[in-house]
C-alpha atoms as a PDB file:
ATOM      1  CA  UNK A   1     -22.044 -25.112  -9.282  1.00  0.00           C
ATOM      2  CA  UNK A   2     -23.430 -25.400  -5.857  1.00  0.00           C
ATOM      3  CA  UNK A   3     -22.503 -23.154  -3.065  1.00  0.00           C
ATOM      4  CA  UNK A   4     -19.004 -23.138  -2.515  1.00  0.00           C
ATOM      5  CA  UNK A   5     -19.361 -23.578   1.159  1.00  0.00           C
ATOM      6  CA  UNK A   6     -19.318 -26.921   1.773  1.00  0.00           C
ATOM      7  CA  UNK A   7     -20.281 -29.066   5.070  1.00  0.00           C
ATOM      8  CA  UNK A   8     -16.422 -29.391   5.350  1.00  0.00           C
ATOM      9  CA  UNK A   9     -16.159 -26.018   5.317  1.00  0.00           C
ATOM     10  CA  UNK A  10     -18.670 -25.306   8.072  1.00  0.00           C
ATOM     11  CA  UNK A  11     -17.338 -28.104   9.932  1.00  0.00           C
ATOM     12  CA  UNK A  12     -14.013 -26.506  10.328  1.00  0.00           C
ATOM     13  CA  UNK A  13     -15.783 -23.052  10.568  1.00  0.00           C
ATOM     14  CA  UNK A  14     -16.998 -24.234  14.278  1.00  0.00           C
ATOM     15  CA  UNK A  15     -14.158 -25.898  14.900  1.00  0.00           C
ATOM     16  CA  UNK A  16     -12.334 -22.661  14.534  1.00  0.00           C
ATOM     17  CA  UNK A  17      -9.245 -23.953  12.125  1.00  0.00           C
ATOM     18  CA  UNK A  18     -10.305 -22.848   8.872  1.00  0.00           C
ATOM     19  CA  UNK A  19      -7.430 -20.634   7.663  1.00  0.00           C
ATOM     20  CA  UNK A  20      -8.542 -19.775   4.162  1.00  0.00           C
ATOM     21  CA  UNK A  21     -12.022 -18.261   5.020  1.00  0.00           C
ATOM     22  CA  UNK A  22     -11.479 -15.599   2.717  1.00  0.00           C
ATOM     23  CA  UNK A  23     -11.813 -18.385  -0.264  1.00  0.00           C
ATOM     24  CA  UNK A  24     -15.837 -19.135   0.937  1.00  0.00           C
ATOM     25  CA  UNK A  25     -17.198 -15.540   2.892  1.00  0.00           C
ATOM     26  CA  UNK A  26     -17.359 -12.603   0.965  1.00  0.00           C
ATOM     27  CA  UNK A  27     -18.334 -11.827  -2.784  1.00  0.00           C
ATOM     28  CA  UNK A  28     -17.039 -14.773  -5.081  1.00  0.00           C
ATOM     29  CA  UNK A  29     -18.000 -14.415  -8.929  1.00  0.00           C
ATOM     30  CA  UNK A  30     -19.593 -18.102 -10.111  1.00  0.00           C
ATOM     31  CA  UNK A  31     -22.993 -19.976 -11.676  1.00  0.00           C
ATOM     32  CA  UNK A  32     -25.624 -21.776  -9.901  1.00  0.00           C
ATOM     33  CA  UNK A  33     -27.300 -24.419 -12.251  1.00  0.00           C
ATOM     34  CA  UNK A  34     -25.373 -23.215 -14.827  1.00  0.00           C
ATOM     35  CA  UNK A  35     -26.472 -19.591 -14.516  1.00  0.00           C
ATOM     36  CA  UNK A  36     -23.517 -17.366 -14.370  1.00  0.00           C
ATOM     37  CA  UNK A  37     -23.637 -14.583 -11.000  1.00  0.00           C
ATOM     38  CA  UNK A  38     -22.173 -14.140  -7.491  1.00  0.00           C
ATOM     39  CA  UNK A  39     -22.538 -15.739  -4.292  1.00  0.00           C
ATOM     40  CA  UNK A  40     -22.227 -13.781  -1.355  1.00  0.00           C
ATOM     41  CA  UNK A  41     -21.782 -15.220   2.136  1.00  0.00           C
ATOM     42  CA  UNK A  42     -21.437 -13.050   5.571  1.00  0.00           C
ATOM     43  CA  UNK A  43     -20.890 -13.804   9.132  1.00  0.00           C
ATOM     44  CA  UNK A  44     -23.517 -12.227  11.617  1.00  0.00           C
ATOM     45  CA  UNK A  45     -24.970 -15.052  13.941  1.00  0.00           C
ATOM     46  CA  UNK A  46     -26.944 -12.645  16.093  1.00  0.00           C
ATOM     47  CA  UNK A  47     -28.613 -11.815  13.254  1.00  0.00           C
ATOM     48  CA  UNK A  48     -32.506 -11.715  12.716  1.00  0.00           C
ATOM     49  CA  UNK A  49     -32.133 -11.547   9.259  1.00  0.00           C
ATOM     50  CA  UNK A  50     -29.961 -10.709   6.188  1.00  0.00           C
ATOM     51  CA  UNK A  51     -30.140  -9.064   2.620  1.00  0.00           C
ATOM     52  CA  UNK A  52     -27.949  -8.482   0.004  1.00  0.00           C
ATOM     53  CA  UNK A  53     -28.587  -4.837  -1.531  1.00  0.00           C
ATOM     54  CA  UNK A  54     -26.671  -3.052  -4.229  1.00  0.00           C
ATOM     55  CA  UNK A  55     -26.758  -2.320  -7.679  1.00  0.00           C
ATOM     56  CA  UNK A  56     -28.316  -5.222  -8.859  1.00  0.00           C
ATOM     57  CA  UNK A  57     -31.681  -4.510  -6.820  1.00  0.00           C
ATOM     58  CA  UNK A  58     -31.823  -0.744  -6.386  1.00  0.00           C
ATOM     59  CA  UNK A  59     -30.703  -1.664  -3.150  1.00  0.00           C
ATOM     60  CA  UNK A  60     -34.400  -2.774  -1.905  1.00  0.00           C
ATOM     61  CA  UNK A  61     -33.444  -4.245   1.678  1.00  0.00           C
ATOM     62  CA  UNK A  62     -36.351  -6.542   0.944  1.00  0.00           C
ATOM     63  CA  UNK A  63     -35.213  -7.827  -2.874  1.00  0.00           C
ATOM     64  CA  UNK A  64     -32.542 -10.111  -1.570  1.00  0.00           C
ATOM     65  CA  UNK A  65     -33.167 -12.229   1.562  1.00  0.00           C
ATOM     66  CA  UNK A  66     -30.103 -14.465   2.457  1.00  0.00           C
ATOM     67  CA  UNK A  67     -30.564 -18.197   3.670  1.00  0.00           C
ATOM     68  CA  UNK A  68     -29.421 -18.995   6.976  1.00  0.00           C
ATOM     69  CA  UNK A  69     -26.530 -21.956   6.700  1.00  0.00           C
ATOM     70  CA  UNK A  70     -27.394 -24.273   9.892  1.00  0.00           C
ATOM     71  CA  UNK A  71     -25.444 -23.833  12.936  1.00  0.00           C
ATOM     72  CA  UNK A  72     -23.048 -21.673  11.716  1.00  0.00           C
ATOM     73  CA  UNK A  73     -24.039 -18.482  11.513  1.00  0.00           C
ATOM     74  CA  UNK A  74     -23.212 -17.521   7.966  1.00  0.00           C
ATOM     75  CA  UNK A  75     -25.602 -16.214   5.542  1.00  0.00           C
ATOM     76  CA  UNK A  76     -25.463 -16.929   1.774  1.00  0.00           C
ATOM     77  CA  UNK A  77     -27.669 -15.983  -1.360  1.00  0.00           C
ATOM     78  CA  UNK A  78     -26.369 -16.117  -4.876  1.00  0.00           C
ATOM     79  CA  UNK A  79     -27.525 -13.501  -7.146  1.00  0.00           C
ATOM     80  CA  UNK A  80     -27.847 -14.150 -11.076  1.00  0.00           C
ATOM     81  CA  UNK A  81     -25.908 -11.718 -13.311  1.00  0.00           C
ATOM     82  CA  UNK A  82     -23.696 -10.185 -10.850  1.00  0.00           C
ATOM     83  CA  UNK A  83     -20.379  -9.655 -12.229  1.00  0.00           C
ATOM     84  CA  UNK A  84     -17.141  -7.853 -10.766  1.00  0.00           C
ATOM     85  CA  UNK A  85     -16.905  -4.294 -10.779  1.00  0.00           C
ATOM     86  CA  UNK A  86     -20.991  -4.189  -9.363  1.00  0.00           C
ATOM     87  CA  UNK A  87     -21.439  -2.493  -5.736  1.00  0.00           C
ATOM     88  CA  UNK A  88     -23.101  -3.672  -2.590  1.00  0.00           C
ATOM     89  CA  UNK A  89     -23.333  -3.907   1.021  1.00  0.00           C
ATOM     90  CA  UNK A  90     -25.300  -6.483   3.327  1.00  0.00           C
ATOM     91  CA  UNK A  91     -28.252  -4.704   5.382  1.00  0.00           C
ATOM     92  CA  UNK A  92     -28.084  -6.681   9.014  1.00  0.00           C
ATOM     93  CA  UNK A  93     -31.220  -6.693  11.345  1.00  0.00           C
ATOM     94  CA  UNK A  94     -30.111  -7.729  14.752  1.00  0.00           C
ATOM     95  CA  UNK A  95     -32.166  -9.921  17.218  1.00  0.00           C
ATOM     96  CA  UNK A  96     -31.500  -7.163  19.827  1.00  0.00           C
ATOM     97  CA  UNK A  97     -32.629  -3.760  20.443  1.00  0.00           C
ATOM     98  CA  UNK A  98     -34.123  -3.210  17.325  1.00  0.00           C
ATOM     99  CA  UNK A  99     -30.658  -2.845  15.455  1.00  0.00           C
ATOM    100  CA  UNK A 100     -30.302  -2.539  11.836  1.00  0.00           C
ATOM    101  CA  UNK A 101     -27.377  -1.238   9.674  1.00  0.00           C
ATOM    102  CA  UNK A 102     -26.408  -1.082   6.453  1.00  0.00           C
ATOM    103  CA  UNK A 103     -22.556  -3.330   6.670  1.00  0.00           C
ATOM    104  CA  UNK A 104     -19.790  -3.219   4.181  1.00  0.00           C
ATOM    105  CA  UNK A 105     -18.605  -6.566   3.201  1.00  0.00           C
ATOM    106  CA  UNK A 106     -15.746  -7.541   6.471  1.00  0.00           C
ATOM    107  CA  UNK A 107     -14.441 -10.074   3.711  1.00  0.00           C
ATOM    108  CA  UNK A 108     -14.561  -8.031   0.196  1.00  0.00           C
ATOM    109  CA  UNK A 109     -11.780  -7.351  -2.009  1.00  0.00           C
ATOM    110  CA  UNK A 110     -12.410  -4.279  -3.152  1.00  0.00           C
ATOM    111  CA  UNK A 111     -14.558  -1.339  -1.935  1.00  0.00           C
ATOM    112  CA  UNK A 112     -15.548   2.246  -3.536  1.00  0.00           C
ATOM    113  CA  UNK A 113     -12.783   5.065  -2.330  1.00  0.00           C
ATOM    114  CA  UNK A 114     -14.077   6.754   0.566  1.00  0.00           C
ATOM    115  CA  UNK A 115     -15.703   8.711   1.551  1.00  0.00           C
ATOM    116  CA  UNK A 116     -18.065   6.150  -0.527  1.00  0.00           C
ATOM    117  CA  UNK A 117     -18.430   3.096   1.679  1.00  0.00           C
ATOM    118  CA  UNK A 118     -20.020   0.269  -0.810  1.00  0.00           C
ATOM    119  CA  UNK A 119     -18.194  -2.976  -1.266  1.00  0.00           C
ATOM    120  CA  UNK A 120     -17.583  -3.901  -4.725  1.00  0.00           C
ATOM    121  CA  UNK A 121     -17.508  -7.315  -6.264  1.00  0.00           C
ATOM    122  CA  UNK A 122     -13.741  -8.136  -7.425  1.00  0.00           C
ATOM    123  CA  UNK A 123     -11.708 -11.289  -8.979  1.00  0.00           C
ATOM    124  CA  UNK A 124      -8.427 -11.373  -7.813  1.00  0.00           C
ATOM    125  CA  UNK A 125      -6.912 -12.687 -10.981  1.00  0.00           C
ATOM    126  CA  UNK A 126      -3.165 -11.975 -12.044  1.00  0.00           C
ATOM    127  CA  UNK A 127       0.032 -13.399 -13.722  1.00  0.00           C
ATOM    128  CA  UNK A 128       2.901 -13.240 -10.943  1.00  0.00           C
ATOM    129  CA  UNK A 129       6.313 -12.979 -12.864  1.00  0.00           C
ATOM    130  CA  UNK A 130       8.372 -13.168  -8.961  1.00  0.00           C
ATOM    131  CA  UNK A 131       9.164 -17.041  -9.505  1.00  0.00           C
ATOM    132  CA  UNK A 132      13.022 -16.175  -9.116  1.00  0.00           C
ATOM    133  CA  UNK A 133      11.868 -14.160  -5.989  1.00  0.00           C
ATOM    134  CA  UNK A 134      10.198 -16.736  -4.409  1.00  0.00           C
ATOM    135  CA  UNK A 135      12.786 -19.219  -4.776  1.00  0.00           C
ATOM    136  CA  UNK A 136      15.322 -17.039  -3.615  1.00  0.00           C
ATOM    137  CA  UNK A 137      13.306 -15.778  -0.533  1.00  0.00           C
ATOM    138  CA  UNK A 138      14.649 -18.436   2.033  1.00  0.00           C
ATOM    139  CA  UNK A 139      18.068 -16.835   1.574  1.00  0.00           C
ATOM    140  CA  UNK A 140      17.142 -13.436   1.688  1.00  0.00           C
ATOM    141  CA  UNK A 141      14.983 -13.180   4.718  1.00  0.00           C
ATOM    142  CA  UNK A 142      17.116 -16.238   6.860  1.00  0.00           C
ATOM    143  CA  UNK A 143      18.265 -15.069  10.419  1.00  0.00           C
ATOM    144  CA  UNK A 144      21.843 -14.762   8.949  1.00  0.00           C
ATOM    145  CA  UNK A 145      20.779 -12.464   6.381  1.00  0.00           C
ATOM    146  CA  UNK A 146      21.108  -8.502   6.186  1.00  0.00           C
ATOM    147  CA  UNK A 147      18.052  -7.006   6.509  1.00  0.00           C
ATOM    148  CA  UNK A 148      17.262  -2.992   6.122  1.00  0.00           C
ATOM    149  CA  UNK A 149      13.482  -1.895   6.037  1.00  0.00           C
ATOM    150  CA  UNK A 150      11.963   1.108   4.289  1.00  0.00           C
ATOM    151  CA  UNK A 151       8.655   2.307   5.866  1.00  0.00           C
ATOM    152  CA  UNK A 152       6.861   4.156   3.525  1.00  0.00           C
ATOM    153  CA  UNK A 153       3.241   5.689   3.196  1.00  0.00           C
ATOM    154  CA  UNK A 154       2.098   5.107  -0.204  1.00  0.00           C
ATOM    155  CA  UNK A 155      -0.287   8.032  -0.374  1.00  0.00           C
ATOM    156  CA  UNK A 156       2.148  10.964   1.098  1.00  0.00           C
ATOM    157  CA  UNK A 157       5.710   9.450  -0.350  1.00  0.00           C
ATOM    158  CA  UNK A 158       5.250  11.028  -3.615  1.00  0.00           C
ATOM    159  CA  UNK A 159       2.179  13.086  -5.701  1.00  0.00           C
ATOM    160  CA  UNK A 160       1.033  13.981  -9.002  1.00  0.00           C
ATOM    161  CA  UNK A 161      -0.049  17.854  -8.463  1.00  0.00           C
ATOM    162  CA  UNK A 162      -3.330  17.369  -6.349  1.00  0.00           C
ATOM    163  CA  UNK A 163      -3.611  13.357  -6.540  1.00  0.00           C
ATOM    164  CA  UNK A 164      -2.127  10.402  -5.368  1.00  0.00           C
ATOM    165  CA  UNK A 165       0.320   8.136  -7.218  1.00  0.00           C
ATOM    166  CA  UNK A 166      -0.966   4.742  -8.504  1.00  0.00           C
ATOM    167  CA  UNK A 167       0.125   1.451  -7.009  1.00  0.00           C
ATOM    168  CA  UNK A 168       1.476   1.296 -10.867  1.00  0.00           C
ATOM    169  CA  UNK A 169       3.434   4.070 -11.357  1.00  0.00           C
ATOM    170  CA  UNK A 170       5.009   4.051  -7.762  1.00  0.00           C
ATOM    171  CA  UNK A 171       6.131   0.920  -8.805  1.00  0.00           C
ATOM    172  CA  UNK A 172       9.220   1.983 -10.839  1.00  0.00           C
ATOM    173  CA  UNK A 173       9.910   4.903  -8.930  1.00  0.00           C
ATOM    174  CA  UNK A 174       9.844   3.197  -5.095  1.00  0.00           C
ATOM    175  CA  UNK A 175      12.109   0.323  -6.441  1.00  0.00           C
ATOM    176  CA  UNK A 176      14.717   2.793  -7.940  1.00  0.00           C
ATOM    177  CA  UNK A 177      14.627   4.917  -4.436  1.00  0.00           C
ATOM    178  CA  UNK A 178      15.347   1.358  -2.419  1.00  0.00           C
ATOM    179  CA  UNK A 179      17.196   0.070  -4.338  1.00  0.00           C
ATOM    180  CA  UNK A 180      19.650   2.865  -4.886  1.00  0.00           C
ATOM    181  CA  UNK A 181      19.964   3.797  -0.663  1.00  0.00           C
ATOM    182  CA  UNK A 182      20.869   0.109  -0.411  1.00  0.00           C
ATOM    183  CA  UNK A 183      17.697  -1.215   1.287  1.00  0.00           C
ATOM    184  CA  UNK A 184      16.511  -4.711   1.093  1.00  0.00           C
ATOM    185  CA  UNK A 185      12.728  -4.496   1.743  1.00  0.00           C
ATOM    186  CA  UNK A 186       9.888  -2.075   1.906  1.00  0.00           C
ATOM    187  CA  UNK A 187       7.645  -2.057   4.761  1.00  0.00           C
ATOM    188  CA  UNK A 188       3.849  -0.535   3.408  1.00  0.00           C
ATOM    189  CA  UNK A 189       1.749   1.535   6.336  1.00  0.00           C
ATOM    190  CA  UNK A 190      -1.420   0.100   6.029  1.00  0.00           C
ATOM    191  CA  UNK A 191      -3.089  -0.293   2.980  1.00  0.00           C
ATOM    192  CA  UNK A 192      -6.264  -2.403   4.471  1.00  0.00           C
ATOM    193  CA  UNK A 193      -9.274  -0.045   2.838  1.00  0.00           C
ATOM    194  CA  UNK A 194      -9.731   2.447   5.953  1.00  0.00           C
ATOM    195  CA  UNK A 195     -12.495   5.368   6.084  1.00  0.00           C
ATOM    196  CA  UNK A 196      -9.921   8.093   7.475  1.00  0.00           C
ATOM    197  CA  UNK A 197      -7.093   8.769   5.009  1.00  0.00           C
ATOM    198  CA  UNK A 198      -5.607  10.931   8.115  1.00  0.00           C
ATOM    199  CA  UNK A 199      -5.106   7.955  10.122  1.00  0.00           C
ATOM    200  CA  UNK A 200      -2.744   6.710   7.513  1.00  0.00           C
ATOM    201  CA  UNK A 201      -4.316   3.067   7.153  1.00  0.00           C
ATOM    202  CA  UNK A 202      -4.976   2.618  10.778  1.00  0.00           C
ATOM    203  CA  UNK A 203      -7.853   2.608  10.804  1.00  0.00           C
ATOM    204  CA  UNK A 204      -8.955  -0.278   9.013  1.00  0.00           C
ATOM    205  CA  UNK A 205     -12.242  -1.890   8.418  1.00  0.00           C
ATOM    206  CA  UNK A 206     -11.703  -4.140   5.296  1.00  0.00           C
ATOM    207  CA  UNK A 207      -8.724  -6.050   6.099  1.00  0.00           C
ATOM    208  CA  UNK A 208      -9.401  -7.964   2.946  1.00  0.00           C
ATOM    209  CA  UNK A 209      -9.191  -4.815   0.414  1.00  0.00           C
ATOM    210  CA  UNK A 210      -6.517  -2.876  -0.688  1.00  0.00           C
ATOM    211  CA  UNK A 211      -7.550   0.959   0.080  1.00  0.00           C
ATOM    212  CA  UNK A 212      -8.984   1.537  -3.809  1.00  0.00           C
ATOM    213  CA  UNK A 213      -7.518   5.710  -3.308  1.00  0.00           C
ATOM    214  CA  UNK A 214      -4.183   4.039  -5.312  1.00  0.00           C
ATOM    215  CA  UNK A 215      -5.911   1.696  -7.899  1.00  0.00           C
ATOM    216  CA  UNK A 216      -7.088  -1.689  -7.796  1.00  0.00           C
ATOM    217  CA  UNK A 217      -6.100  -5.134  -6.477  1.00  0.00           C
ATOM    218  CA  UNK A 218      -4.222  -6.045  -9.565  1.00  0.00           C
ATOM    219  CA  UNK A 219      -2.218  -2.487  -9.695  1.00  0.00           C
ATOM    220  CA  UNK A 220      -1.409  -3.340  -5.589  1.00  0.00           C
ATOM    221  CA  UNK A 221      -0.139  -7.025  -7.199  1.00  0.00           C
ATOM    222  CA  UNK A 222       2.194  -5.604  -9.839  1.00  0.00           C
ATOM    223  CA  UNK A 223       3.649  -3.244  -7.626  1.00  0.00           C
ATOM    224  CA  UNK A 224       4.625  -5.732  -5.241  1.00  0.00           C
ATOM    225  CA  UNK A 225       5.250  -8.231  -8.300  1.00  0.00           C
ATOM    226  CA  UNK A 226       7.771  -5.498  -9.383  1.00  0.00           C
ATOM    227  CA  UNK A 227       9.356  -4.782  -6.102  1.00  0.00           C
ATOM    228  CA  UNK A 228      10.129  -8.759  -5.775  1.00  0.00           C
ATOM    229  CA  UNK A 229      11.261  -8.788  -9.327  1.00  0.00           C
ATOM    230  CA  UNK A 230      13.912  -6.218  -7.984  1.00  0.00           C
ATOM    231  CA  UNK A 231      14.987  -8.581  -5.343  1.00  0.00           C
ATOM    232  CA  UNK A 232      13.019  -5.927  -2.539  1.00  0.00           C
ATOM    233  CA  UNK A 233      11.129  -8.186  -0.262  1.00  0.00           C
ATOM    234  CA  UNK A 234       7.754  -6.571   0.501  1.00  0.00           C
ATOM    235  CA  UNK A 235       6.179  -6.429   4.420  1.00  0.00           C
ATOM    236  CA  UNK A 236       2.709  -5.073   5.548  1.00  0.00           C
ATOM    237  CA  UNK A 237       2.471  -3.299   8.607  1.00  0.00           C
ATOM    238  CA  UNK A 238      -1.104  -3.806  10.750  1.00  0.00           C
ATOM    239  CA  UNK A 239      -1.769  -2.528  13.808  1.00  0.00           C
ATOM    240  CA  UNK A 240      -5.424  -3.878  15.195  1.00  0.00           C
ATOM    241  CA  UNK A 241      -5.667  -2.121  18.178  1.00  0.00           C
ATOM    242  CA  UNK A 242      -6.920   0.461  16.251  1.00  0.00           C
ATOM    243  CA  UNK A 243     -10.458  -0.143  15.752  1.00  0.00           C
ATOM    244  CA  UNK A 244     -12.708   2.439  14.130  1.00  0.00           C
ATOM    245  CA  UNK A 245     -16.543   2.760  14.875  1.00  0.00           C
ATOM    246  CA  UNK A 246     -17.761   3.866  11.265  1.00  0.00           C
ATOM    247  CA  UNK A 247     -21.130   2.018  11.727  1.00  0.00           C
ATOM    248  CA  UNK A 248     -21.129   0.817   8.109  1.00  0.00           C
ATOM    249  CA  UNK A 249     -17.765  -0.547   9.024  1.00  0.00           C
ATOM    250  CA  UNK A 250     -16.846  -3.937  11.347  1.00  0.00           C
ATOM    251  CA  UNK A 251     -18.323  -2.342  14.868  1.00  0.00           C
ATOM    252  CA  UNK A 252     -21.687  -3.612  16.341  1.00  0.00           C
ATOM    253  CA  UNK A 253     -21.800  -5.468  12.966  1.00  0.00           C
ATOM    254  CA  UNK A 254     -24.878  -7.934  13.665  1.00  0.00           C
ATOM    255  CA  UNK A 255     -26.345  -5.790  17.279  1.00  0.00           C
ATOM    256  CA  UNK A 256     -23.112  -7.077  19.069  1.00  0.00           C
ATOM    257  CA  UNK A 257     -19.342  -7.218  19.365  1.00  0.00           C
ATOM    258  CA  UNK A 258     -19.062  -9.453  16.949  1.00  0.00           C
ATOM    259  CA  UNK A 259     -15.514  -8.398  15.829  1.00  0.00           C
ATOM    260  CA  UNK A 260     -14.315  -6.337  18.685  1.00  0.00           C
ATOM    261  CA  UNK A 261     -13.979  -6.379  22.298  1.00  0.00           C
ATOM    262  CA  UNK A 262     -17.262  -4.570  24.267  1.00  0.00           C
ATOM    263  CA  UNK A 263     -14.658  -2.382  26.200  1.00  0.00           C
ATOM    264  CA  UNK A 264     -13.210   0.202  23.974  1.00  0.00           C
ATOM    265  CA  UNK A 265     -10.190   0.610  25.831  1.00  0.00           C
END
């Protein structure tokens, strides 16, 4: 297939209004001309140049130049026999100052658990069984409805000895705690991939990625399918005014403040 970003899809890129950008930037599994890979796209106008580096090319800064997509800003490269489960990052060389940096992917799904700090190529394929959920959801969550909210940190609630939980096998045992004190949802601390575990998912830098410390995307999915399948409505908590410098993270990502305001405070 060609390149799944489209002229539409730039068009409303500098228009500002396209809402499902997470669909075209990022890793996304596919085939060019038939030959089966990934393409990768990223976001770093004031960049001088772009590659692609990971496992695929001993991560050689020169092995994978990105194109340039007119106008736009976004860089894009698809490279042959990538599949999901393969690391990489995008090495940024800024027009200014001489900058260059080694970036995690701001749209992946999926990155290595920290403090390893690769983006990893995911799918985000999975069977939902919460159909009786959904179509009960209006009810549950109208202003005339009761509403009682458990806050819970997913990596201190409970432990196995020396290790975290799964998303899967919280799943039984956070439903049957909710459920049983009589509350109607669960509220998650962040769970955006963050480099500080102490910062309890504050500090996020791939809003995109479940933190990978519990599991993977699909264990995340079935424990909120399960929660819903409970009747427990399921809300994310996000705070961005916490903003974390890691420099492979979402700071200074193409020599400027591309994703954050220049005044810390």
């Amino acid at each position: 297939m060609p390149s799944p970003i489209t002229d539409h899809d730039l068009y409303l890129f500098n228009e500002g209004t396209h809402y499902r950008l997470f669909e075209k930037l990022g890793a996304h599994p596919g085939d060019d001309g038939g030959r089966q890979g990934t393409w990768f796209a990223v976001w770093a106008p004031d960049a001088e140049s772009v590659s692609v580096i990971g496992d695929f090319n001993g991560w050689d800064k020169r092995a994978t130049p990105m194109a340039l997509r007119a106008q736009t800003g976004i860089w894009e490269a698809f490279v042959p026999d990538v599949t999901p489960g393969v690391r990489y990052k995008y090495h940024v060389v800024s027009r200014y100052r001489g900058y260059r940096a080694d970036k995690a992917d701001p749209f992946a799904f999926f990155a290595e658990t920290p403090p390893a700090r690769a983006s990893v190529v995911w799918d985000l394929e999975y069977d939902w069984w919460d159909a009786d959920w959904l179509l009960a959801r209006g009810d549950k969550q109208s202003l005339t409805a009761p509403v009682s909210i458990y806050e819970v940190h997913l990596g201190s609630w409970r432990r196995h000895g020396d290790r975290f939980l799964t998303y899967r096998e919280m799943a039984p045992l956070l439903a049957d705690h909710v459920k049983r004190l009589g509350f109607t949802h669960v509220e998650m601390l962040p769970v955006m991939e963050h480099p500080f575990y102490g910062s309890w998912g504050y500090q996020s830098l791939g809003y995109f990625a479940p933190t990978s410390r519990y599991g993977t995307p699909q264990d995340l999915m079935y424990l909120i399918d399960h929660l819903h399948q409970q009747g427990i409505g399921v809300i994310l908590d996000w705070v961005p005014s916490h903003f974390p410098g890691d420099e492979h993270g979402l700071a200074f990502f193409d020599g400027t403040h591309l994703y954050e305001h220049a005044d810390p405070r």
